[in-house]
N, C-alpha and C. Protein backbone atom coordinates (compact mmCIF):
# COMPACT_ATOMS: atom_id res chain seq x y z
N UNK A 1 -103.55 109.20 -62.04
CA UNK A 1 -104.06 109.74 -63.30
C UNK A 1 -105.58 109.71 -63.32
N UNK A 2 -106.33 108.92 -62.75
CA UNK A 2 -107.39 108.55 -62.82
C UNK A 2 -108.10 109.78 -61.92
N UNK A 3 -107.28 109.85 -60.84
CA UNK A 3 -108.26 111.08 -59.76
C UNK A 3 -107.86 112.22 -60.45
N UNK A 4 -107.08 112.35 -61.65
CA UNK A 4 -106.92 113.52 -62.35
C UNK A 4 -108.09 114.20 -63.15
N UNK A 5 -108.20 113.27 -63.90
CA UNK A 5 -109.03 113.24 -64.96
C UNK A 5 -110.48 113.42 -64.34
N UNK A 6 -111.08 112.66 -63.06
CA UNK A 6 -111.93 112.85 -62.45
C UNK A 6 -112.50 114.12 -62.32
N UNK A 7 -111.20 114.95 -60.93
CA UNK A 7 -111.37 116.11 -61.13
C UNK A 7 -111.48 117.15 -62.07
N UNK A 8 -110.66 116.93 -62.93
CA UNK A 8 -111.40 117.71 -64.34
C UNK A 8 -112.79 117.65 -64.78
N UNK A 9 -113.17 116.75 -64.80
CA UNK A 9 -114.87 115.99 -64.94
C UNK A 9 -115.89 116.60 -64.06
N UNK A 10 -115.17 116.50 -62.80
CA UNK A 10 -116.13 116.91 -61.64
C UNK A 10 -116.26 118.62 -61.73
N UNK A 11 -115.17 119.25 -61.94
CA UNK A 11 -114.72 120.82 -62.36
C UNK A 11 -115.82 121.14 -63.35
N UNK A 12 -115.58 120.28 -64.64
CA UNK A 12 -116.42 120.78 -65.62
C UNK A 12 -118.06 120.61 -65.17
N UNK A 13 -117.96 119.88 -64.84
CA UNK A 13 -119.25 119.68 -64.19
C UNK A 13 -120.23 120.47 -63.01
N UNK A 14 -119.13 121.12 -62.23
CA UNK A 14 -119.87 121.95 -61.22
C UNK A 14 -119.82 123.08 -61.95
N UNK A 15 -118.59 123.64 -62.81
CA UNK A 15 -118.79 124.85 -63.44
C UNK A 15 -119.99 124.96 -64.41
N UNK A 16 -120.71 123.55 -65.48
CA UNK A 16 -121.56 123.86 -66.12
C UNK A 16 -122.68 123.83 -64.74
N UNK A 17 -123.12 123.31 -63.75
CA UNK A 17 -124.19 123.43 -63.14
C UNK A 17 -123.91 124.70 -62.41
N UNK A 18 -122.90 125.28 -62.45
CA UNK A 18 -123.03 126.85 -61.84
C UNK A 18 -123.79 127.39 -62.30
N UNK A 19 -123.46 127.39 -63.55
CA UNK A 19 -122.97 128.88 -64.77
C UNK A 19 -124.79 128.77 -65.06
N UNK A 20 -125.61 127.66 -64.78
CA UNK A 20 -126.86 127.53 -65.58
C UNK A 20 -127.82 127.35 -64.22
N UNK A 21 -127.35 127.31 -63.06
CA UNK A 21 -128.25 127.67 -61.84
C UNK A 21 -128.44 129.05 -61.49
N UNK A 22 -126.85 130.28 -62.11
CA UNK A 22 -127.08 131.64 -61.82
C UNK A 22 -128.22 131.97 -62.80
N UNK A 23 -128.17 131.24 -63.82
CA UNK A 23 -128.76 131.54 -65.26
C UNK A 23 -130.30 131.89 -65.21
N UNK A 24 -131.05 129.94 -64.25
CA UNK A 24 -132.01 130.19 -63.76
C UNK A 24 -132.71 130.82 -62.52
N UNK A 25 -131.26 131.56 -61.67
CA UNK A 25 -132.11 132.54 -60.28
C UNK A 25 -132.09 133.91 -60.57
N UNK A 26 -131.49 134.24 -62.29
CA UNK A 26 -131.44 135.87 -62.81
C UNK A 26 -130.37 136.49 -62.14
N UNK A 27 -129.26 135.32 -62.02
CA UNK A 27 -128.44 136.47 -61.94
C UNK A 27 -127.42 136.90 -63.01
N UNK A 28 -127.84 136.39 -64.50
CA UNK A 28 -126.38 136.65 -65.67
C UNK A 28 -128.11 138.06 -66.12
N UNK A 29 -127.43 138.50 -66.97
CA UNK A 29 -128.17 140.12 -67.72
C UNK A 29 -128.81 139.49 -68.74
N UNK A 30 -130.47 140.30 -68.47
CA UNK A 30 -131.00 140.14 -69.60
C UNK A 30 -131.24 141.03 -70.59
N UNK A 31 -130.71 141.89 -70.10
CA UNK A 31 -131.40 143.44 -71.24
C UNK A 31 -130.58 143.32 -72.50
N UNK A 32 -131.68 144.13 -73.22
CA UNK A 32 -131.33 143.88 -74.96
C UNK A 32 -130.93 145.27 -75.50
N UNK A 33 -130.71 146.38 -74.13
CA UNK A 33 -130.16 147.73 -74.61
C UNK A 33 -128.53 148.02 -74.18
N UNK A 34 -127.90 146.93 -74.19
CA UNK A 34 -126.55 146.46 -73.75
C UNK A 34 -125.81 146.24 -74.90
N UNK A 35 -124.02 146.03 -74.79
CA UNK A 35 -123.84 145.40 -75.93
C UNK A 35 -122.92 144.11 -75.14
N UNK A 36 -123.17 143.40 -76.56
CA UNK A 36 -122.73 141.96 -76.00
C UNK A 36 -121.24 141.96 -75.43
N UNK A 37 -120.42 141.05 -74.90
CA UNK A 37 -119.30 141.14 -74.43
C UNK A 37 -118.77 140.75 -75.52
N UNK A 38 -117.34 140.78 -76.14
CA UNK A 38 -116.69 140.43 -77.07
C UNK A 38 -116.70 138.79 -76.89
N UNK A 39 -116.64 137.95 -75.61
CA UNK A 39 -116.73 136.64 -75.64
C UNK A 39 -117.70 135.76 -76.23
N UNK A 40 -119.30 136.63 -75.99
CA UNK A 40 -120.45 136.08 -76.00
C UNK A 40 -120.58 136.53 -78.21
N UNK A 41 -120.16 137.52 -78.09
CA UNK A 41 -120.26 137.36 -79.42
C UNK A 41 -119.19 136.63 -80.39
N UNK A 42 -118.57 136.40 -79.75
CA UNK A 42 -117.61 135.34 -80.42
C UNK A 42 -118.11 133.85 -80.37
N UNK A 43 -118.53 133.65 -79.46
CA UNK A 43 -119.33 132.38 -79.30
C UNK A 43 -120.70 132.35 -80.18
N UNK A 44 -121.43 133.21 -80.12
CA UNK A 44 -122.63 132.82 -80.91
C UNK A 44 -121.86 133.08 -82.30
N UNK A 45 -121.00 134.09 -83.11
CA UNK A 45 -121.23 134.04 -84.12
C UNK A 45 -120.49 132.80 -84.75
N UNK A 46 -119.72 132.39 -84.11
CA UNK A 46 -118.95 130.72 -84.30
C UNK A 46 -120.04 130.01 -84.43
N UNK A 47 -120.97 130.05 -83.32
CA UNK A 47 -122.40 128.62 -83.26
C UNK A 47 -122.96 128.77 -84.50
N UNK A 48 -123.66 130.65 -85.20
CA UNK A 48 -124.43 130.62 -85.90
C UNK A 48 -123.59 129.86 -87.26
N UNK A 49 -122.50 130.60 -87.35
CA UNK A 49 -121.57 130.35 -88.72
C UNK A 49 -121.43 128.46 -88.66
N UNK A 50 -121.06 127.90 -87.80
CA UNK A 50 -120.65 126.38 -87.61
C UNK A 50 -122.28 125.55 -87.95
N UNK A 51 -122.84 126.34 -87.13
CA UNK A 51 -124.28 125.50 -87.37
C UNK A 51 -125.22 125.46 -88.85
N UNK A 52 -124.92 126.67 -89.48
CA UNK A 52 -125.48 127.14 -90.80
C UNK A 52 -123.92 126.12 -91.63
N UNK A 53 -123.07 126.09 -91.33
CA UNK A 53 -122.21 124.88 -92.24
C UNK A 53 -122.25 123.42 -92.26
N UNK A 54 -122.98 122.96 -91.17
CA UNK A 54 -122.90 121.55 -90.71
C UNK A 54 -124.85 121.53 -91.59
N UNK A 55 -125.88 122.31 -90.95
CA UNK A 55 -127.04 121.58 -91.84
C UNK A 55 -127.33 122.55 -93.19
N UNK A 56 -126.98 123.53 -93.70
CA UNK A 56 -127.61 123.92 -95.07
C UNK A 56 -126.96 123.36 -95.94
N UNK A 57 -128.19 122.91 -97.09
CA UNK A 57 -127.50 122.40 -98.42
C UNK A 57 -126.59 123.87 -98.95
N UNK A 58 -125.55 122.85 -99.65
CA UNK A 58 -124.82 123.83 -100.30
C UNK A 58 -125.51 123.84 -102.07
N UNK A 59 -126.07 124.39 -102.33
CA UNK A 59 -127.16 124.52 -103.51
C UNK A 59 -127.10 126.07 -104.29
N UNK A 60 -127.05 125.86 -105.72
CA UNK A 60 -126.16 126.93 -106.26
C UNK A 60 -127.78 128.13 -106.48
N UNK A 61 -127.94 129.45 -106.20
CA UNK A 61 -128.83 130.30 -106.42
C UNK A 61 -129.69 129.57 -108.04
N UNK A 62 -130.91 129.46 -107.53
CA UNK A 62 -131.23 128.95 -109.50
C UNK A 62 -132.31 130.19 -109.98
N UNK A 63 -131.89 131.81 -109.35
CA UNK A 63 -132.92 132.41 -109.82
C UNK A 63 -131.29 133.35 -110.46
N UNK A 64 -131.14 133.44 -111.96
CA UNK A 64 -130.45 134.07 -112.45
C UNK A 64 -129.89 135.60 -112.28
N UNK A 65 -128.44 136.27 -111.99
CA UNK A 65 -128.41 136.90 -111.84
C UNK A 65 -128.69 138.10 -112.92
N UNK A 66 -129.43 138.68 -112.98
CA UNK A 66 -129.69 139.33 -114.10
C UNK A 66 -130.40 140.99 -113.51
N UNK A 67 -130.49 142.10 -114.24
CA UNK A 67 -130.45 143.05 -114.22
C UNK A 67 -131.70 143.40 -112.92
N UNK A 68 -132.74 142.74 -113.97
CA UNK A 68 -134.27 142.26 -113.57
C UNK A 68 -134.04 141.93 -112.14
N UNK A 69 -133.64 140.79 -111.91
CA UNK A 69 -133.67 139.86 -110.61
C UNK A 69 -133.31 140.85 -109.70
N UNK A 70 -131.63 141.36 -109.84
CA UNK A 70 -131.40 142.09 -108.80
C UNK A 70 -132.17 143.03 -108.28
N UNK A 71 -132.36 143.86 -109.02
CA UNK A 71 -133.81 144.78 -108.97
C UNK A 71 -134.74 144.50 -108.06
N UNK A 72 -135.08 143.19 -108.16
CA UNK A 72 -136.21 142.51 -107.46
C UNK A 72 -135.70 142.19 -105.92
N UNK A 73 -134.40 141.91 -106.08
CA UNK A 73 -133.84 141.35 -104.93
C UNK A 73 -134.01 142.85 -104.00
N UNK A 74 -133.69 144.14 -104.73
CA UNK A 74 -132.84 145.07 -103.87
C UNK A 74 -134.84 145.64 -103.78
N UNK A 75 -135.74 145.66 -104.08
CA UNK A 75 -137.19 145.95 -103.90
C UNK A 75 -137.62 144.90 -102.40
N UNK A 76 -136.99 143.48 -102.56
CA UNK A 76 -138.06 142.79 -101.65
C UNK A 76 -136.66 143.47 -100.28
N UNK A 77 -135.35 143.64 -100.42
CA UNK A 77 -134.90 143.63 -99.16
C UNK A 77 -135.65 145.00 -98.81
N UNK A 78 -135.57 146.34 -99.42
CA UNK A 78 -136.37 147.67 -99.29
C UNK A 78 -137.31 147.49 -98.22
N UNK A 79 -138.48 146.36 -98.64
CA UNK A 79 -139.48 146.26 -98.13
C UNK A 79 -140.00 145.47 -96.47
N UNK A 80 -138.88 144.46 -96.94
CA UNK A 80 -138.73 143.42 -95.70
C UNK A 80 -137.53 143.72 -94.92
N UNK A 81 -136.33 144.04 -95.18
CA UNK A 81 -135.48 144.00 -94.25
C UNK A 81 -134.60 145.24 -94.06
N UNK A 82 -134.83 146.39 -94.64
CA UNK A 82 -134.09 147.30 -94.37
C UNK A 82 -134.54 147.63 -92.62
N UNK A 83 -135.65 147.93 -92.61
CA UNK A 83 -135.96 147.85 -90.99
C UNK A 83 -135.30 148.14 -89.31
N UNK A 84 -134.22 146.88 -90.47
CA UNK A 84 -133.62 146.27 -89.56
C UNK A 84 -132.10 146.61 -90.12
N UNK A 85 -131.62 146.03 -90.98
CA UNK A 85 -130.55 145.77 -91.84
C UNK A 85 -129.70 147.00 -92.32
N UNK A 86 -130.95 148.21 -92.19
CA UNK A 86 -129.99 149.43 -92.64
C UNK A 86 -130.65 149.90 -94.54
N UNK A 87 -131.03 150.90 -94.74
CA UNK A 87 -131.88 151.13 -95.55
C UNK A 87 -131.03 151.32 -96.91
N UNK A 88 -131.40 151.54 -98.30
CA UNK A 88 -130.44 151.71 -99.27
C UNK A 88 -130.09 153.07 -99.56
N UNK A 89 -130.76 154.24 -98.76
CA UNK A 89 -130.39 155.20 -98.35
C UNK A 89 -128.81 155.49 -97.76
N UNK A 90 -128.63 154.18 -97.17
CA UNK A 90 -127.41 154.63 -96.41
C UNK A 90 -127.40 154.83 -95.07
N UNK A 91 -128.64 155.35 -94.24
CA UNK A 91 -128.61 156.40 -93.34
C UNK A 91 -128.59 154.81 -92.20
N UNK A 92 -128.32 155.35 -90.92
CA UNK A 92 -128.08 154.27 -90.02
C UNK A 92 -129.81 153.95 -88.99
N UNK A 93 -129.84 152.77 -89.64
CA UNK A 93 -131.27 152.93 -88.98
C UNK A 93 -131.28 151.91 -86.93
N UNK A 94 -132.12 152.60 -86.03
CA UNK A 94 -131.61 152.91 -84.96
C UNK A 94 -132.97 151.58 -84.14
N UNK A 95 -133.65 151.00 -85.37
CA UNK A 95 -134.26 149.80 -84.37
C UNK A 95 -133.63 148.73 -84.75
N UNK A 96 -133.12 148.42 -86.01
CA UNK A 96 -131.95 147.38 -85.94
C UNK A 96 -130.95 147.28 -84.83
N UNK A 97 -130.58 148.61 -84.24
CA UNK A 97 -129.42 148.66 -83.31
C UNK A 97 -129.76 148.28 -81.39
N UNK A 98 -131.64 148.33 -81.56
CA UNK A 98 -131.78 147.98 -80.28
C UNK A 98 -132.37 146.85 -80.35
N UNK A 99 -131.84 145.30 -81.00
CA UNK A 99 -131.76 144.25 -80.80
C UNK A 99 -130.25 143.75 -80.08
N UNK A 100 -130.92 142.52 -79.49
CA UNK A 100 -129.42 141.89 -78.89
C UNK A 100 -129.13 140.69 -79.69
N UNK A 101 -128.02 140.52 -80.03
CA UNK A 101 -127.31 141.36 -80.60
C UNK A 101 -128.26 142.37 -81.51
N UNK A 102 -127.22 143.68 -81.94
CA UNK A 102 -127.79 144.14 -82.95
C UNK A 102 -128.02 143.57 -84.54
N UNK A 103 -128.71 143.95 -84.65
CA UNK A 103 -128.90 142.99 -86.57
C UNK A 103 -127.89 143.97 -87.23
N UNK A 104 -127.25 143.01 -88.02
CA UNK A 104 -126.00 143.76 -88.79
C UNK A 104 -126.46 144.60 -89.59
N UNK A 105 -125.74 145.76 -90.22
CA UNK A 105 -126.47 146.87 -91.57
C UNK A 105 -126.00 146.18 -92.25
N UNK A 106 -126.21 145.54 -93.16
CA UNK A 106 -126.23 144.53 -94.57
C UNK A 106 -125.72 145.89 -95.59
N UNK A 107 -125.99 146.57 -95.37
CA UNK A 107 -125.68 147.69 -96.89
C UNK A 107 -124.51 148.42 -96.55
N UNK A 108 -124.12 148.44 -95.13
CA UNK A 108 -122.47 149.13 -95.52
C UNK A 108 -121.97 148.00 -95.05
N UNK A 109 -122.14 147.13 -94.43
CA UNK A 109 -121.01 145.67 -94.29
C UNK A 109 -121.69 144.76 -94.70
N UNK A 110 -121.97 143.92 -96.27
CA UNK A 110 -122.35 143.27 -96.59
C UNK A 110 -121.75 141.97 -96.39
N UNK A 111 -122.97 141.15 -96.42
CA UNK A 111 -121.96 139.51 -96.03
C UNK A 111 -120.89 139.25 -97.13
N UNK A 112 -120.43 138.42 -96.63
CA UNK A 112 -119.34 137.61 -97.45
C UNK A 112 -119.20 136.49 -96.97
N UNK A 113 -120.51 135.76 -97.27
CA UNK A 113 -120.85 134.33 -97.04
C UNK A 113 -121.22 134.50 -98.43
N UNK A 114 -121.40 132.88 -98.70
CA UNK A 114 -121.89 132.39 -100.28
C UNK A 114 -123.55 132.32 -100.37
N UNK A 115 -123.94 132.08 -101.14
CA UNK A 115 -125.53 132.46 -101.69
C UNK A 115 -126.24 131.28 -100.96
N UNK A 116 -126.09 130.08 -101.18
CA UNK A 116 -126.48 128.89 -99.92
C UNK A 116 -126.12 129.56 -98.58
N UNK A 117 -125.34 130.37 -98.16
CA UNK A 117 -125.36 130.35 -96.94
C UNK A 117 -126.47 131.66 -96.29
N UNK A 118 -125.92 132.44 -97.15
CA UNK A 118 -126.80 133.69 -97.04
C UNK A 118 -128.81 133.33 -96.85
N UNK A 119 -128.74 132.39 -97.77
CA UNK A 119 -130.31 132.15 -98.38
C UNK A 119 -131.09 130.61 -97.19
N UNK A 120 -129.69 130.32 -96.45
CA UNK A 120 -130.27 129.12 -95.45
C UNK A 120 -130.49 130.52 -94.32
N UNK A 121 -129.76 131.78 -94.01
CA UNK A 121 -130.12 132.29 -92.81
C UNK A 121 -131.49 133.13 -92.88
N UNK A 122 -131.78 133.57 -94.49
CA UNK A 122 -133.26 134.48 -94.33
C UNK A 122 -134.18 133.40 -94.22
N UNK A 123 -134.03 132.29 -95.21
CA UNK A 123 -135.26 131.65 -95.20
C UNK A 123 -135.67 130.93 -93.67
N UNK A 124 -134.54 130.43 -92.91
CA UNK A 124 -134.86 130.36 -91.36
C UNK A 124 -134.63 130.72 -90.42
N UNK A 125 -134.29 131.93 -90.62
CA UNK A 125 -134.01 133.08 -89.75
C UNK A 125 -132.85 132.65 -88.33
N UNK A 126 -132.67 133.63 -87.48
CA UNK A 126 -131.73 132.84 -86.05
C UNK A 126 -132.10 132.90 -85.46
N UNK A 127 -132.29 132.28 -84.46
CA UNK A 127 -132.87 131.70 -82.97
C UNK A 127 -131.87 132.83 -82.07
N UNK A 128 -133.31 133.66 -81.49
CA UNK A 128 -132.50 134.27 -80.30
C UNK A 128 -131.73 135.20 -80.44
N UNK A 129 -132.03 135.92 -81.27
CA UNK A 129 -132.30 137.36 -82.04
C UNK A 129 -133.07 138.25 -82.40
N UNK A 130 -133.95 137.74 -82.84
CA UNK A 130 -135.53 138.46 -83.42
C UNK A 130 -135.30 138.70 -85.08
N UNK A 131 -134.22 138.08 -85.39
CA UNK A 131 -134.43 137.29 -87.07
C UNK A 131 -135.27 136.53 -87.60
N UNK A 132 -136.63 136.71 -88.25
CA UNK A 132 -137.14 135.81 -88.30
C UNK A 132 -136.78 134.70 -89.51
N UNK A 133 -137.77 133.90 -89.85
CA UNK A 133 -137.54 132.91 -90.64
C UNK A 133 -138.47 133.62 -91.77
N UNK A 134 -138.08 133.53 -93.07
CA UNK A 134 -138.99 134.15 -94.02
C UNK A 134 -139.25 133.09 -94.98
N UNK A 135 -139.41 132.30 -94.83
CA UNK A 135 -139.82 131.01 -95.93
C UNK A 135 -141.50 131.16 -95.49
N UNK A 136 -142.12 131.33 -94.67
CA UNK A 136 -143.37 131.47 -94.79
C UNK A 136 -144.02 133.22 -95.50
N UNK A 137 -143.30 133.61 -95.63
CA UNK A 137 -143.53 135.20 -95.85
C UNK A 137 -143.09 135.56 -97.22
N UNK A 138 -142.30 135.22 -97.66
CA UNK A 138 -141.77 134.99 -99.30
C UNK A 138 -141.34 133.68 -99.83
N UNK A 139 -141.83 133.72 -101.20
CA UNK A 139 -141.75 133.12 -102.26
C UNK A 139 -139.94 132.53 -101.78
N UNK A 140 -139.96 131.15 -102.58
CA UNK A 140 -138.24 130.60 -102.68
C UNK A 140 -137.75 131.21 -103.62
N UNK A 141 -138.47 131.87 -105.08
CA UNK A 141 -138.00 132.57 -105.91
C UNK A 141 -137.33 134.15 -104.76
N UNK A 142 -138.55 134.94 -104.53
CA UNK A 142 -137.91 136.02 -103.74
C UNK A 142 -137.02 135.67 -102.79
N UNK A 143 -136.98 134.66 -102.22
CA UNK A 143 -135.31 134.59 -100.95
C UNK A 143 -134.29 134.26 -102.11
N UNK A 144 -134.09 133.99 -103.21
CA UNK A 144 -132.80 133.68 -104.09
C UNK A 144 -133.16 135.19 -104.50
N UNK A 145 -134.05 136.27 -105.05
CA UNK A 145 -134.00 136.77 -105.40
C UNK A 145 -132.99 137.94 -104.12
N UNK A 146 -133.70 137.92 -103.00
CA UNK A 146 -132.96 139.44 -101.78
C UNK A 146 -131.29 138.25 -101.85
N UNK A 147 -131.45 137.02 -101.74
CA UNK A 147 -130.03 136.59 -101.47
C UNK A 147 -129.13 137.09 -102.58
N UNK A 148 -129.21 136.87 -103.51
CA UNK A 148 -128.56 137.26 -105.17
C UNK A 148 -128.21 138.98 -104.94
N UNK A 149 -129.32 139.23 -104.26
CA UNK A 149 -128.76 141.08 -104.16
C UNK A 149 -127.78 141.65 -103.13
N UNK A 150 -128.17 140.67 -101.65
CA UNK A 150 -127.17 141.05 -100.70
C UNK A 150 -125.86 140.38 -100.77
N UNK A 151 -125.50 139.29 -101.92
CA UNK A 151 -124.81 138.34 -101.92
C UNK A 151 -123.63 139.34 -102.97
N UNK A 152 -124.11 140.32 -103.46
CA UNK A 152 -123.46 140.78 -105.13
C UNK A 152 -123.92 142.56 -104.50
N UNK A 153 -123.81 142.70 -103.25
CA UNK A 153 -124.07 144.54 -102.92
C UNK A 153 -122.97 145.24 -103.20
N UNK A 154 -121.48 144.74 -103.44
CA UNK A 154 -120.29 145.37 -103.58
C UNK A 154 -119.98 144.84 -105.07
N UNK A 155 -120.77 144.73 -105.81
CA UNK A 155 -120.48 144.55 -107.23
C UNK A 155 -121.62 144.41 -108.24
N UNK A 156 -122.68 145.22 -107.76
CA UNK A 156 -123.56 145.29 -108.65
C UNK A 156 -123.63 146.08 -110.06
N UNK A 157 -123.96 145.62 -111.20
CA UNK A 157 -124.09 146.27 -112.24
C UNK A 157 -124.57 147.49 -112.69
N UNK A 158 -124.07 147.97 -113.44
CA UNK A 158 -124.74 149.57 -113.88
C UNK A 158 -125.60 150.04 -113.39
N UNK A 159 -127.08 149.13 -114.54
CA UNK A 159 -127.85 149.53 -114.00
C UNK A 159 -128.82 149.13 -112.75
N UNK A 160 -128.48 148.35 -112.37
CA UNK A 160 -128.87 148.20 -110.85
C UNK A 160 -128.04 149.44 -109.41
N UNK A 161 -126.95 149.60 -109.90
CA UNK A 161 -126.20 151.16 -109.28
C UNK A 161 -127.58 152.16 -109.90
N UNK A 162 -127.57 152.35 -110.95
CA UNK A 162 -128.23 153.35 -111.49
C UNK A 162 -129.94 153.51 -110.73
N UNK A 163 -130.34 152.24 -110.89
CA UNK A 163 -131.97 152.13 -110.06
C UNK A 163 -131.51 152.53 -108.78
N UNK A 164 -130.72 152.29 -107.75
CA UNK A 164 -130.76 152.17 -106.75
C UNK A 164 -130.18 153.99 -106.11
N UNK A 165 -129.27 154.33 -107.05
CA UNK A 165 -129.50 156.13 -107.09
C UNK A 165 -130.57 156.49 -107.30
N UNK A 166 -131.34 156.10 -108.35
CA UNK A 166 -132.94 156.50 -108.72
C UNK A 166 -134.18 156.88 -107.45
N UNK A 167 -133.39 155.49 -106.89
CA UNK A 167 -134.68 155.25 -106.00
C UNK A 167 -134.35 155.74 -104.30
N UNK A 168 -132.98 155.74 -104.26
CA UNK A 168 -132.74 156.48 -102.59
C UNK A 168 -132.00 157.68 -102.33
N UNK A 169 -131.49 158.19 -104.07
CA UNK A 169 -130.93 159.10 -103.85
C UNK A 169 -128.95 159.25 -103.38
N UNK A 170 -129.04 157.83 -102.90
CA UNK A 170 -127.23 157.30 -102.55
C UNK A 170 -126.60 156.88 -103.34
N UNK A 171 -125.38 156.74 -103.34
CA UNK A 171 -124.78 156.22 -104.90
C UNK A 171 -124.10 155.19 -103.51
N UNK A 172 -124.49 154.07 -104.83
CA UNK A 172 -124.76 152.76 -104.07
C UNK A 172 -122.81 152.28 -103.78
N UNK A 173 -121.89 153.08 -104.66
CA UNK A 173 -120.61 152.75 -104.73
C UNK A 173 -119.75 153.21 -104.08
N UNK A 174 -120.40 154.36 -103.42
CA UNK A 174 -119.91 155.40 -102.21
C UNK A 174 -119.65 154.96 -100.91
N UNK A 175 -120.73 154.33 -100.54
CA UNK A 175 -120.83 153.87 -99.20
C UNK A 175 -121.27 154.84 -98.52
N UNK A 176 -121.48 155.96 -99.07
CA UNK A 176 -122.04 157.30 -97.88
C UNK A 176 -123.28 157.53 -98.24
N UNK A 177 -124.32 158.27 -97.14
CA UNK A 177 -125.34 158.51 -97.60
C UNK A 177 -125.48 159.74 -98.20
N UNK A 178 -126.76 160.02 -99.27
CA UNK A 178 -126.48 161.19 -99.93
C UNK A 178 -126.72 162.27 -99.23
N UNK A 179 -125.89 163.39 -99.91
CA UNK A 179 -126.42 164.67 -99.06
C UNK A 179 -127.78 165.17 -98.92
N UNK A 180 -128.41 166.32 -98.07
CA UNK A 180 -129.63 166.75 -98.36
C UNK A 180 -129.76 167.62 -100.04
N UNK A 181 -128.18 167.99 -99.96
CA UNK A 181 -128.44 168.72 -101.26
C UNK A 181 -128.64 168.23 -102.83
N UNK A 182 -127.86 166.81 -102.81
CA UNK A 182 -127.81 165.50 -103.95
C UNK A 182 -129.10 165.31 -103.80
N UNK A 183 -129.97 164.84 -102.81
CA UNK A 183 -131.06 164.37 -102.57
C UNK A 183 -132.55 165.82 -103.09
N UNK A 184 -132.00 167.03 -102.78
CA UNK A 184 -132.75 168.31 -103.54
C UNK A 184 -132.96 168.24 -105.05
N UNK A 185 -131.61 167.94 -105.66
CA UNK A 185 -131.19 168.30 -106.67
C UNK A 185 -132.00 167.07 -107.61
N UNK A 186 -131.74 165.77 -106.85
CA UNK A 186 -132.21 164.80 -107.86
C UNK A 186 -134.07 164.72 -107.63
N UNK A 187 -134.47 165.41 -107.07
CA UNK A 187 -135.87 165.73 -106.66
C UNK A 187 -136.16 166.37 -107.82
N UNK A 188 -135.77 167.30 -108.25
CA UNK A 188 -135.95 168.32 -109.08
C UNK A 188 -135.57 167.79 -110.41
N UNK A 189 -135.30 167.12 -110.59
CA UNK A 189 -134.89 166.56 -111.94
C UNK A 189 -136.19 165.69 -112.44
């Protein structure tokens, strides 16, 4: 039993000093115009999800959800993270997609994590992505404020639907982006 267990030990052991000697002579892929293997993304998004549960406080949003706020929330993501995230337009934006992984579109697959969880990943962004950390770049009011908006994107109120037609032309309940001709029409108005 003993030379059993060994060998298992010794196994795990040459396999981790394999797997991290090919690592350092270049032979696993580095390019970031690839897509990940279904394994590798199963693994990080377990690490990110497990690791964001084991250290963020679980701490309830203290910037009120209110008409105002959201507003504010759906202005600072506009500004800072559509970019990346996918615009409130709708339309699929194509430098989010040449990160490795790609950064998720937040506006047609919104999280469905809770507001602590959402608000521990902007304010310190993920390692080894090109997410950054935004606690130096916005206010703690504005990260409860974009968290409160991406946290509540599939159930936002009237008039926050209503601003957000105003302002991109998409009807925020659709999920599609607007036509050129919706987008003519509300020009002209």
């Amino acid at each position: 039993m003993r030379n059993f267990v060994l060998g298992i030990v010794v196994t795990i052991a040459a396999l981790s000093l394999g797997g991290l000697g090919a690592a350092l002579l270049g032979f696993l892929p580095t390019r970031a115009n690839s897509t990940p293997p279904d394994f590798e993304r199963h693994v990080a998004m377990s690490a990110l999800d497990n690791s964001v549960e084991r250290h963020a406080p679980r701490v309830k949003n203290p910037v009120p959800t209110t008409d105002e706020n959201l507003i504010a929330g759906l202005k600072i993501y506009t500004m800072n993270c559509a970019g990346c995230h996918g615009g409130i337009d709708r339309k699929p934006v194509e430098f989010g997609r040449s990160f490795y992984p790609a950064a998720p579109n937040l506006i047609l697959h919104p999280p469905d994590d809770p507001d602590w969880h959402v608000f521990y990943v902007v304010k310190n962004g993920v390692r080894y992505t090109g997410m950054p950390a935004w606690e130096h770049n916005l206010s703690e009011q504005d990260l409860w404020k974009v968290t409160g908006f991406l946290t509540r994107l599939e159930k936002l109120p009237p008039a926050v639907q209503d601003y957000w037609k105003q302002a991109s032309g998409a009807d925020p309940s659709s999920g599609e982006p607007a036509s050129q001709d919706e987008q003519k029409h509300d020009e002209h108005k």
